[in-house]
Protein backbone atom coordinates (compact mmCIF):
# COMPACT_ATOMS: atom_id res chain seq x y z
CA UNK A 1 123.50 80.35 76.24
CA UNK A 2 122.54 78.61 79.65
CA UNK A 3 119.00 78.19 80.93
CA UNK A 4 117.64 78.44 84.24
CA UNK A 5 115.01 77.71 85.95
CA UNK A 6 112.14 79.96 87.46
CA UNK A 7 112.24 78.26 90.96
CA UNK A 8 116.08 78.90 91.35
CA UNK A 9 117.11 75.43 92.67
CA UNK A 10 118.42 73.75 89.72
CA UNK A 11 121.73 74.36 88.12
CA UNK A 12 121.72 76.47 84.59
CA UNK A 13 121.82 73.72 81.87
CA UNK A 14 122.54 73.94 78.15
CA UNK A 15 119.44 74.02 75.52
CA UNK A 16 118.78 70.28 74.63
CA UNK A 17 118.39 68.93 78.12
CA UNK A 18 115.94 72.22 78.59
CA UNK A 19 113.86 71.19 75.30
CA UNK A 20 114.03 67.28 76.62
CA UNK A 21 113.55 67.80 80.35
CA UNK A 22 110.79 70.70 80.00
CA UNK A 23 110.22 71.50 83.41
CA UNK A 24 113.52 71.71 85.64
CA UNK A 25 113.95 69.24 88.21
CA UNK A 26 113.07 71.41 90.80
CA UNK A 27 109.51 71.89 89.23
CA UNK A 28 110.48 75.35 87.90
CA UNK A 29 110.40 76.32 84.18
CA UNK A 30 113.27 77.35 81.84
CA UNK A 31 114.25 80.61 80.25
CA UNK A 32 117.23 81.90 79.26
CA UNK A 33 120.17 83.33 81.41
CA UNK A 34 120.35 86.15 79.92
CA UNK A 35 118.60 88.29 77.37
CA UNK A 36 121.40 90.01 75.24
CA UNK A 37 120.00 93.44 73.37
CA UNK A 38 119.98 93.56 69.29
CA UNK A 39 121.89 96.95 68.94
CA UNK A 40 119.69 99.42 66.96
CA UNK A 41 121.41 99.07 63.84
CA UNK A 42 120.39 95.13 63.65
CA UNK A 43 116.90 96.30 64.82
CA UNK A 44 116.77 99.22 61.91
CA UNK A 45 117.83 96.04 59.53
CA UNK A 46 114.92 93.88 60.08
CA UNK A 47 112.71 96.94 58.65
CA UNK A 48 110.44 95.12 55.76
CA UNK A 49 112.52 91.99 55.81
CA UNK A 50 110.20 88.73 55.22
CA UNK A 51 109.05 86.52 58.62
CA UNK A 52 111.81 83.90 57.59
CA UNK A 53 114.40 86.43 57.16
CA UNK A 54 113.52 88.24 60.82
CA UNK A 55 113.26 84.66 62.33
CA UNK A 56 116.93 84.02 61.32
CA UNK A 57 118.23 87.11 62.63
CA UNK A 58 116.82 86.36 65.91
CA UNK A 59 117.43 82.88 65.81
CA UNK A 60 121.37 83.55 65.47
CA UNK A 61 120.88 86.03 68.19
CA UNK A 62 119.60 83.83 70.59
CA UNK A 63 120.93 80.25 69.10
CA UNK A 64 124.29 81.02 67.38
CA UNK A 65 126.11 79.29 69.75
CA UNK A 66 124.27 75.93 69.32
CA UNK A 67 123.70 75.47 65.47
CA UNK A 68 126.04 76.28 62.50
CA UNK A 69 124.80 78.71 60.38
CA UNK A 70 123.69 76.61 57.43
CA UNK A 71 121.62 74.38 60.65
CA UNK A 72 120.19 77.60 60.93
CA UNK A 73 119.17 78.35 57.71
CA UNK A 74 117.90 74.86 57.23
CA UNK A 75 115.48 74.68 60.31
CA UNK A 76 114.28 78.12 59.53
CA UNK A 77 113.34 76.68 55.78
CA UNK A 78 111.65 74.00 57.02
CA UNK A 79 109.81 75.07 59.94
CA UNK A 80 108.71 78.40 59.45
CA UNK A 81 108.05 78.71 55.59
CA UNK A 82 104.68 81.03 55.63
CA UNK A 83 103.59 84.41 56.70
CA UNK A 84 102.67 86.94 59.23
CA UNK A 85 101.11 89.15 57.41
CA UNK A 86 100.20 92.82 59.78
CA UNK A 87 96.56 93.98 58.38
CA UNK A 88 95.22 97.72 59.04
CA UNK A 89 91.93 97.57 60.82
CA UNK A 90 91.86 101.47 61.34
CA UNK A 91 94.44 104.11 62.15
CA UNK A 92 96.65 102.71 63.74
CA UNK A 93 95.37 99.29 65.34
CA UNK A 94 96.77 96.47 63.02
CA UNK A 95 95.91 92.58 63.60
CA UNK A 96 99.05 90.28 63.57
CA UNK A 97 97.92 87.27 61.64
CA UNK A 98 99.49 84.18 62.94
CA UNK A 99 97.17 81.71 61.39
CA UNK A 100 99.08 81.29 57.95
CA UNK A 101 100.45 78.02 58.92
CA UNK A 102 99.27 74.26 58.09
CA UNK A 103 96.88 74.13 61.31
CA UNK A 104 96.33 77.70 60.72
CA UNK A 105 97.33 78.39 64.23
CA UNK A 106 99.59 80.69 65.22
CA UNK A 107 100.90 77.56 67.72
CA UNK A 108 102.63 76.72 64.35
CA UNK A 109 105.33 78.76 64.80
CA UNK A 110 106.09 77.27 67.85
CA UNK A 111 105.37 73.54 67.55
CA UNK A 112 107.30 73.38 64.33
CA UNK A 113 110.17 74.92 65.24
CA UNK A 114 110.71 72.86 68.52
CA UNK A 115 109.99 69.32 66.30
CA UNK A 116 112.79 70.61 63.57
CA UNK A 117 114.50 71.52 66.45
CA UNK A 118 114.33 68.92 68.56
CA UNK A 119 115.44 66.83 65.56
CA UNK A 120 118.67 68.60 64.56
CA UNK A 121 119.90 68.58 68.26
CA UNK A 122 118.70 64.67 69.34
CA UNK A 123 120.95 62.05 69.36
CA UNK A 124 118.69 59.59 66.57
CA UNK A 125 119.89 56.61 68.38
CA UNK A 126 119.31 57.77 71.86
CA UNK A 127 115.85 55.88 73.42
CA UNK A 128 112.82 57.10 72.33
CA UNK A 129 111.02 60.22 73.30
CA UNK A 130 107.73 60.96 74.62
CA UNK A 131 106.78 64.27 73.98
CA UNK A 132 103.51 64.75 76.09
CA UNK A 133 100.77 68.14 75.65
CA UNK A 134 97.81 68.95 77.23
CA UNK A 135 95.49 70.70 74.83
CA UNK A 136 92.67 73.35 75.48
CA UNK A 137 92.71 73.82 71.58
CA UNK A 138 95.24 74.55 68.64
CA UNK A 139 98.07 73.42 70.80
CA UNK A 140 97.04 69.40 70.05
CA UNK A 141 96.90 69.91 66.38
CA UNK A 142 100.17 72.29 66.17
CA UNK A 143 102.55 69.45 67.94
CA UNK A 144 100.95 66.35 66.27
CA UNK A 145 101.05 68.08 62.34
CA UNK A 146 104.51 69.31 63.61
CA UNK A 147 106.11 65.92 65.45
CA UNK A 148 104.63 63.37 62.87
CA UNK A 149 106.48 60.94 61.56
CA UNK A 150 109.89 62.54 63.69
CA UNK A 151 111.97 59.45 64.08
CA UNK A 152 112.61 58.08 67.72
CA UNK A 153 109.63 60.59 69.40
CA UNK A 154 106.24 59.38 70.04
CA UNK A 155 104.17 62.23 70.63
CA UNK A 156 100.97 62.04 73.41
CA UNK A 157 98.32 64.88 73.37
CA UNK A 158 96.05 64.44 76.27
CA UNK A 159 92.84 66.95 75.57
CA UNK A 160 89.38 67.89 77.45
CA UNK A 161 86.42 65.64 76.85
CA UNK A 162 84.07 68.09 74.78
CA UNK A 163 86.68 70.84 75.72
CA UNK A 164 87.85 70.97 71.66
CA UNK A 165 85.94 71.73 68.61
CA UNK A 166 85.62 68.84 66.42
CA UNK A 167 87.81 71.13 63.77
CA UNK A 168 90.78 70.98 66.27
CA UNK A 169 90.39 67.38 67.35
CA UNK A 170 90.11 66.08 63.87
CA UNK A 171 93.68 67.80 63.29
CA UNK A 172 95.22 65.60 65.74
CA UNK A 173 93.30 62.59 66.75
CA UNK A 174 93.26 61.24 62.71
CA UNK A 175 97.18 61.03 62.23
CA UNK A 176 97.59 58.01 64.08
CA UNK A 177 101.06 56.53 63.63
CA UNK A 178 103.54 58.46 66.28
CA UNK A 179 100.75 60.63 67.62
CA UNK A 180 98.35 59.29 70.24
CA UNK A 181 94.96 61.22 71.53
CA UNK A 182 94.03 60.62 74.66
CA UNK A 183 90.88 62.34 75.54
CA UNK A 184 90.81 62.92 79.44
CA UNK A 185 87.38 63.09 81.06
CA UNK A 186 88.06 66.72 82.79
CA UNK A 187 89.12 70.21 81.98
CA UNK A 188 92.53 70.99 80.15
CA UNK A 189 93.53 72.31 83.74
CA UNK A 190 93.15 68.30 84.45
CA UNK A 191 95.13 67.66 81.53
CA UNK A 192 97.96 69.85 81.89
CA UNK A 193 98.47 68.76 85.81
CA UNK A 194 98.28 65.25 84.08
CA UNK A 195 101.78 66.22 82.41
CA UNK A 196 103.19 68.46 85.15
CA UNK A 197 102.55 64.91 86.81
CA UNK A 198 104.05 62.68 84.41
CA UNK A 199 107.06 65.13 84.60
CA UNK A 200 107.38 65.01 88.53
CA UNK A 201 106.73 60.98 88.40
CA UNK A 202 110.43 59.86 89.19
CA UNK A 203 109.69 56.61 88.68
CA UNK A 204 108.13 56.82 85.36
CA UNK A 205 110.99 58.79 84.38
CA UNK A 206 113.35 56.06 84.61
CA UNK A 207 111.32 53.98 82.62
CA UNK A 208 110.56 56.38 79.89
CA UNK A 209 112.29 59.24 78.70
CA UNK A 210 109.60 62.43 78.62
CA UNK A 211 109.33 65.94 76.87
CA UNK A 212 106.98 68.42 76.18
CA UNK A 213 105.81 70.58 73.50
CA UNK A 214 103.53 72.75 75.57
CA UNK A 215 104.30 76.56 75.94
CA UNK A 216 106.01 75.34 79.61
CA UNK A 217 108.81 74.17 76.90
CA UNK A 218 111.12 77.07 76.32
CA UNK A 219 111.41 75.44 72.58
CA UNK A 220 107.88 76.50 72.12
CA UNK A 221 108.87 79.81 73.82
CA UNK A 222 111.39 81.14 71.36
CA UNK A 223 109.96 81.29 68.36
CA UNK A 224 107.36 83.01 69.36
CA UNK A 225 109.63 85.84 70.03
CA UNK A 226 110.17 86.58 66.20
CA UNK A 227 106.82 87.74 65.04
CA UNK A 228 106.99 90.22 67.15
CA UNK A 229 110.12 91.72 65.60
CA UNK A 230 108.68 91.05 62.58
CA UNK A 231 104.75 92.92 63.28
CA UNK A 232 107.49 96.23 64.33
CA UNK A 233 109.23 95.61 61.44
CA UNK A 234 106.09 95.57 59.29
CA UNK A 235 104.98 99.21 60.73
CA UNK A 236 106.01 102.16 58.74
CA UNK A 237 107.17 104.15 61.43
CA UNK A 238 110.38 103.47 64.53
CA UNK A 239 107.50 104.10 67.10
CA UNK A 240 107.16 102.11 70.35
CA UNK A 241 104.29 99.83 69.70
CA UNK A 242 101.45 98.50 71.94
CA UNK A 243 100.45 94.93 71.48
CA UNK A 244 97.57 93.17 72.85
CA UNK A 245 97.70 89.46 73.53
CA UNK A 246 94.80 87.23 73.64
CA UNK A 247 96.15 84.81 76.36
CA UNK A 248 95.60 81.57 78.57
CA UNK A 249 98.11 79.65 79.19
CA UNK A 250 100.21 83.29 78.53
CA UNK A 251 103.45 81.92 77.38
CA UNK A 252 102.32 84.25 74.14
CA UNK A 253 102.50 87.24 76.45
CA UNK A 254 105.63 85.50 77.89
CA UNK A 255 107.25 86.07 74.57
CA UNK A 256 106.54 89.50 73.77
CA UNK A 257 107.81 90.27 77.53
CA UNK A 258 111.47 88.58 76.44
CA UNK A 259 111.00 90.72 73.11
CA UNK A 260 111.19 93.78 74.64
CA UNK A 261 114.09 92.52 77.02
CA UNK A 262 115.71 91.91 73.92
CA UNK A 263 115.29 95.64 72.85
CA UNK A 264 111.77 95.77 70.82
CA UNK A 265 110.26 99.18 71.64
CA UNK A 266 106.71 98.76 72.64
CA UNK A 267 105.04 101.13 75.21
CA UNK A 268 103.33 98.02 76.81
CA UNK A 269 100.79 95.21 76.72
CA UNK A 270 97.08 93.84 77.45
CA UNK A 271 96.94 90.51 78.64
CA UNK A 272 93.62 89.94 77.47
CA UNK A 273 91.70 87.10 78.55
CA UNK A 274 87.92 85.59 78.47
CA UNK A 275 86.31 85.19 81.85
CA UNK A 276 89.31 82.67 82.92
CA UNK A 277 90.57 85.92 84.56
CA UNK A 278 93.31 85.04 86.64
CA UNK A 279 96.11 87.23 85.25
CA UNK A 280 93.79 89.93 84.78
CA UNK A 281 92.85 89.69 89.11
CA UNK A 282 96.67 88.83 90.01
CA UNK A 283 97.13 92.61 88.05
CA UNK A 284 94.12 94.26 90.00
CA UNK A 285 94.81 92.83 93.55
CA UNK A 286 98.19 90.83 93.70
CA UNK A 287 96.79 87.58 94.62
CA UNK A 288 97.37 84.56 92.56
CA UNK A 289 94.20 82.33 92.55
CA UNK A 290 94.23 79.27 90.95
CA UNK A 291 90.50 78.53 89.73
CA UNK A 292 89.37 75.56 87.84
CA UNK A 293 88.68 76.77 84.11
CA UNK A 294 85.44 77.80 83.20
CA UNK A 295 84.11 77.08 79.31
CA UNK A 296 84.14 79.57 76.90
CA UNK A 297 83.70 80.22 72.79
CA UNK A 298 86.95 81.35 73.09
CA UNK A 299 88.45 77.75 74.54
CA UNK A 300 92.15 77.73 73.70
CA UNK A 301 92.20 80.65 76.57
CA UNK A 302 89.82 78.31 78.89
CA UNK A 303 92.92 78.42 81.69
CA UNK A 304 92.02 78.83 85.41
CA UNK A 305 96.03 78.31 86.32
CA UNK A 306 98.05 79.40 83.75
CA UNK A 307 101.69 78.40 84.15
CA UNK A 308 103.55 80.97 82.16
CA UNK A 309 102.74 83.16 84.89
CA UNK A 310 105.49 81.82 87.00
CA UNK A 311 107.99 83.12 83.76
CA UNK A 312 106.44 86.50 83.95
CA UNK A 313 107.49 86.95 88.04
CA UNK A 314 111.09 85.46 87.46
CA UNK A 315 110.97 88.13 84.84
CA UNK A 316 110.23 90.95 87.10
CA UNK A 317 111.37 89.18 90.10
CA UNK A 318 108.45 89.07 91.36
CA UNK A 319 107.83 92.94 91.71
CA UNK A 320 104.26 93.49 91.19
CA UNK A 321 105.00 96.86 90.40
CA UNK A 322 107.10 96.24 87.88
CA UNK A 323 104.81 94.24 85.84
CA UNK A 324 102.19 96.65 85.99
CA UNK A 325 104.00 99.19 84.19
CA UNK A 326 104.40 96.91 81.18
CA UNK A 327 100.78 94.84 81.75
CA UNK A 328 97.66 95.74 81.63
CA UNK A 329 94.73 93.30 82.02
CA UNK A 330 91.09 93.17 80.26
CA UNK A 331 88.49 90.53 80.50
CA UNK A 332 86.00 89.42 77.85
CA UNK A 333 82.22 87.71 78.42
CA UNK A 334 81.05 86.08 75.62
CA UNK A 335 78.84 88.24 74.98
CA UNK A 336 81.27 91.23 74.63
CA UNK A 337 83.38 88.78 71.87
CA UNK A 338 80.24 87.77 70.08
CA UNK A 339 79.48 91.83 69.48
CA UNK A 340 83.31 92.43 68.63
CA UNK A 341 82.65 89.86 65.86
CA UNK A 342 79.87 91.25 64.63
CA UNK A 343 81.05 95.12 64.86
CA UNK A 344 84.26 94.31 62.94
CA UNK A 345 82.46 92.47 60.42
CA UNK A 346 79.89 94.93 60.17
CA UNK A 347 82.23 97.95 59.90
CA UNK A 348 85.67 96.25 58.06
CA UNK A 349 84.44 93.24 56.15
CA UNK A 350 87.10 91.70 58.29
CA UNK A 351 86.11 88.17 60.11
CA UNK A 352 88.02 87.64 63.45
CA UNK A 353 88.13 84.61 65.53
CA UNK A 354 86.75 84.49 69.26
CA UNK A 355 90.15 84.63 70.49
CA UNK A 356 91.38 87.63 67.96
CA UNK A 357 88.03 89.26 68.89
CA UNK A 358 89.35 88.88 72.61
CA UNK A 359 92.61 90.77 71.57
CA UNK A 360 90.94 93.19 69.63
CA UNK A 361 88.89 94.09 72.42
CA UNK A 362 92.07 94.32 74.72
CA UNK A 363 93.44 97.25 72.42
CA UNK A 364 91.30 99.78 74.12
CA UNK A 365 92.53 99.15 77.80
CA UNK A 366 96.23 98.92 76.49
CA UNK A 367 95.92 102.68 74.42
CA UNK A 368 93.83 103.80 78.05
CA UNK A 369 96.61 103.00 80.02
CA UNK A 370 100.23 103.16 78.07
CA UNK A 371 98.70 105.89 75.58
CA UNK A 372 97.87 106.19 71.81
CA UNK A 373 100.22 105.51 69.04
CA UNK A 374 100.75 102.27 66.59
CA UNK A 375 98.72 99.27 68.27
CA UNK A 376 99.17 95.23 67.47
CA UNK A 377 96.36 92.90 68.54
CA UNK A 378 97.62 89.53 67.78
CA UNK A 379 95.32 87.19 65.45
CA UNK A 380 96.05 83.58 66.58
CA UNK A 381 93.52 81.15 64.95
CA UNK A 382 91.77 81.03 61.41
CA UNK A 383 88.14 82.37 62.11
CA UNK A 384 87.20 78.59 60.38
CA UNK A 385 88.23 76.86 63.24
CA UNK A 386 85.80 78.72 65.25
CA UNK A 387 83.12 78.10 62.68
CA UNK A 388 79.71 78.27 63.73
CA UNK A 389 80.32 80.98 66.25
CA UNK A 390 81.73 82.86 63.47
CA UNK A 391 79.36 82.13 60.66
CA UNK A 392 75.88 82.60 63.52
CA UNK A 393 77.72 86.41 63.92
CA UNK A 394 78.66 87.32 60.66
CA UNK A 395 75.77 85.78 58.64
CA UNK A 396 78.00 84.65 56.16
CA UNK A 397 79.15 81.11 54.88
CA UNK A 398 82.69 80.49 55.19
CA UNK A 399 84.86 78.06 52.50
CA UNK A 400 86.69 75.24 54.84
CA UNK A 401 89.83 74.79 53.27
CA UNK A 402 90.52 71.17 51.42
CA UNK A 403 93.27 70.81 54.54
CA UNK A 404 90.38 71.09 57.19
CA UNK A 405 87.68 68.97 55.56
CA UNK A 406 89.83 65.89 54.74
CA UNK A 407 90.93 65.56 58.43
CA UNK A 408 87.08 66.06 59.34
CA UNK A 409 86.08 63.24 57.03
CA UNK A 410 89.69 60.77 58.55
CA UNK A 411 88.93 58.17 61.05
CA UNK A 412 88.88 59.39 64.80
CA UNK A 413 91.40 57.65 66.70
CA UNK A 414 91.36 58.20 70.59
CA UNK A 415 91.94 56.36 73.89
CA UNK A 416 89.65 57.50 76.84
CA UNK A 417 91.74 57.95 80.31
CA UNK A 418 89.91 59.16 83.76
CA UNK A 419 91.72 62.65 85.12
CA UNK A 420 94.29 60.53 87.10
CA UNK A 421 98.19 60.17 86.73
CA UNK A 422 98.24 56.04 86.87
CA UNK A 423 95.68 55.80 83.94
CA UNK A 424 98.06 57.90 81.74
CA UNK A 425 101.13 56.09 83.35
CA UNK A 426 99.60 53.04 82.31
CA UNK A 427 98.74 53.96 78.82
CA UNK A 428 102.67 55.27 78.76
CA UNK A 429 103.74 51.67 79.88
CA UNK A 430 102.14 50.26 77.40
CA UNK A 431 103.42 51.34 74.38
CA UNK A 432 105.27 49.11 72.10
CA UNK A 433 108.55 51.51 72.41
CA UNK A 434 108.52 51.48 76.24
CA UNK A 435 108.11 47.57 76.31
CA UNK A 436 110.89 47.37 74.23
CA UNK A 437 112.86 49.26 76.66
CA UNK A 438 111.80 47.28 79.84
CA UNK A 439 112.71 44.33 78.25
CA UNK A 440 116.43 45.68 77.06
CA UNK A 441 116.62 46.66 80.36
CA UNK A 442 115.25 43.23 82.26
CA UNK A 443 118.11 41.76 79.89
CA UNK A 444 121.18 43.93 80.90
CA UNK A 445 120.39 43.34 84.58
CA UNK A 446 120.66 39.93 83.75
């Protein structure tokens, strides 16, 4: 399998220098060639089968050519070992729970199975790497639990001052070793130009070698696909299924869209969104309007210029049209999230999560415009890490696991950078790896 990138100007390249590189040299982002269909009798198969076991059918699918089958096996074991459990809300509307893993996150699935990735595919003696994320929430904590300790990878997670809850930022900003915090005085928008940056810094580049673990990497990309072969596979019936996707940087959405390439039936989706609406208005009047990102309860969606939307129109080359017969948008206040909280609680003794609440809510525009039938919101963060919105709604006291309050109680260890490139460039620099390098090189020249 070859990968490509979105802006057309680079040549196809094979799957390491994609996971290494991140964004193509010609600034566009990678996805796959081409998107071979599962014939119906491997779909039929993955009926009831276990996440794991639907993860390595798909994984040989889409990676046969690159790992031996026991590789497989192996990074399967080790990366995705938990659940994704589908849970009936009412008839027919089921929440995908993708919070089952150790950051309870459903950016678990992803971040993991890059790292293991990653690891089986890097050359250990090859100069370090410096895998760099901006962070609007889970996305820090994912990478760092999943890239700690990697040998040879040093992993930078640049994040919004007070744009985190102290939850998420304890997850990655206590590890310390090979993962470094650096909390940038702007939005995440500021943060993730920060690493388009870094990646477009030429200079840098030849001092440094960078990669990212952001849902621009395809690495992160892929995985994502399996769960939702395995939320069909959980439904009792071969129906096409709706899914609604809680989204802000939308490589989520992304995912589901390469599902269905790869012959899932669903009937469509709802890109839902909080008030960071930009999807949602490119789908109502064609225009793409980058806005800065506006604060929300639900802040892992807090985008104003999401960059997975560039994926979507490579998709559909760039047919409007075409993407509005498979997307529908729906935006959220606040307010409307805080009563979806409260009305689920009230009615299911079920607690969502301001950003499952957002996808929950999105299940009403998707069934008003693809139809009725068997609907999948997707759940993607433990209603603890959105604590006190969650316990002020519900009225109720919620247990924090013994994972969650020992990285509250850890030391906080983070380096304050203004929103410019040289200040991260500098902290880069600066690292006892990158030193090391300069100074090899300073010696071979001479």
């Amino acid at each position: 399998m070859k990968y490509v990138s979105t802006k057309g100007h680079s040549p196809p390249t094979n799957l390491l220098t994609a996971l290494t590189e991140g964004i193509a040299p010609d600034g566009g982002l990678y996805l796959p060639e081409l998107f071979p269909t599962l014939d119906s009798t491997t779909l039929h198969r993955m009926k009831g089968l276990p996440f794991s076991e639907v993860s390595r059918i798909i994984s040989q699918h889409l990676l046969g050519g690159e790992l031996q089958s026991k590789n497989l096996d192996e990074l399967i074991h080790e990366s995705l070992n938990f659940t994704t459990p589908l849970c009936e809300y009412q008839k027919d509307i089921f929440g995908l729970e993708l919070f089952h893993g150790p950051t309870l996150s459903f950016k678990d699935v992803g971040a993991r199975f890059l790292a293991h990735l990653l690891d089986f595919l890097r050359d250990k003696d090859d100069q370090p790497l410096y895998i760099l994320v901006a962070t609007s929430g889970d996305t820090g904590s994912a990478v760092a639990q999943g890239f700690f300790d990697k040998e040879g990878i040093q992993t930078v997670i640049l994040f919004p001052s007070k744009g985190v809850t102290p939850l998420q930022e304890s997850q990655f900003a206590t590890l310390g070793g090979n993962v470094h915090a650096l909390e940038v005085s702007g939005t995440f928008d500021d943060c993730q130009r920060l690493v388009k940056s870094a990646f477009l810094d030429h200079e840098l580049n030849k001092k440094i070698k960078l990669g990212s673990a952001n849902s621009i990497n395809i690495g992160r990309l892929l995985p994502q696909i399996f769960y939702y072969f395995h939320a069909y596979g959980q439904l009792s019936a071969d129906r096409e299924t709706l899914f609604s996707v809680p989204s802000g940087n939308f490589g989520n959405l992304t995912a589901g869209l390469i599902a269905k390439r790869l012959g899932l039936p669903v009937r469509g989706f709802t890109a839902a969104t909080n008030i960071n609406d930009t999807v949602p208005e490119y789908l109502n009047t064609g225009l793409v309007r980058p806005r800065k990102s506006v604060p929300t309860i639900s802040n892992a969606m807090d985008v104003g210029d999401p960059s997975n939307l560039a994926r979507i129109e490579y998709l559909y080359q760039n047919d409007l049209a075409n993407i509005r017969r498979d997307i529908v948008g729906s935006v959220h206040s606040d307010e409307e999230t805080r009563a979806c909280i409260r009305k689920v609680y009230e009615s299911t003794g079920k607690i969502l999560d301001p950003h499952s609440a957002v996808g929950y809510l999105g299940i009403k525009s998707g069934i008003s415009r693809f139809g009725p039938g068997p609907s999948v919101f997707l759940m993607t963060a433990h209603p603890i890490k959105f604590r006190e919105t969650v316990e002020q709604e519900t009225n109720c006291v919620m247990t924090v696991p013994e994972s969650i309050s020992s990285a509250l109680s850890s030391k906080r260890q983070v380096v304050p950078i203004g929103p410019n490139v040289s200040e991260l460039r500098e902290f880069l620099l600066g690292q006892p790896q990158s030193r090391q390098k300069h100074q090899s090189n300073f010696q071979e020249a001479n």
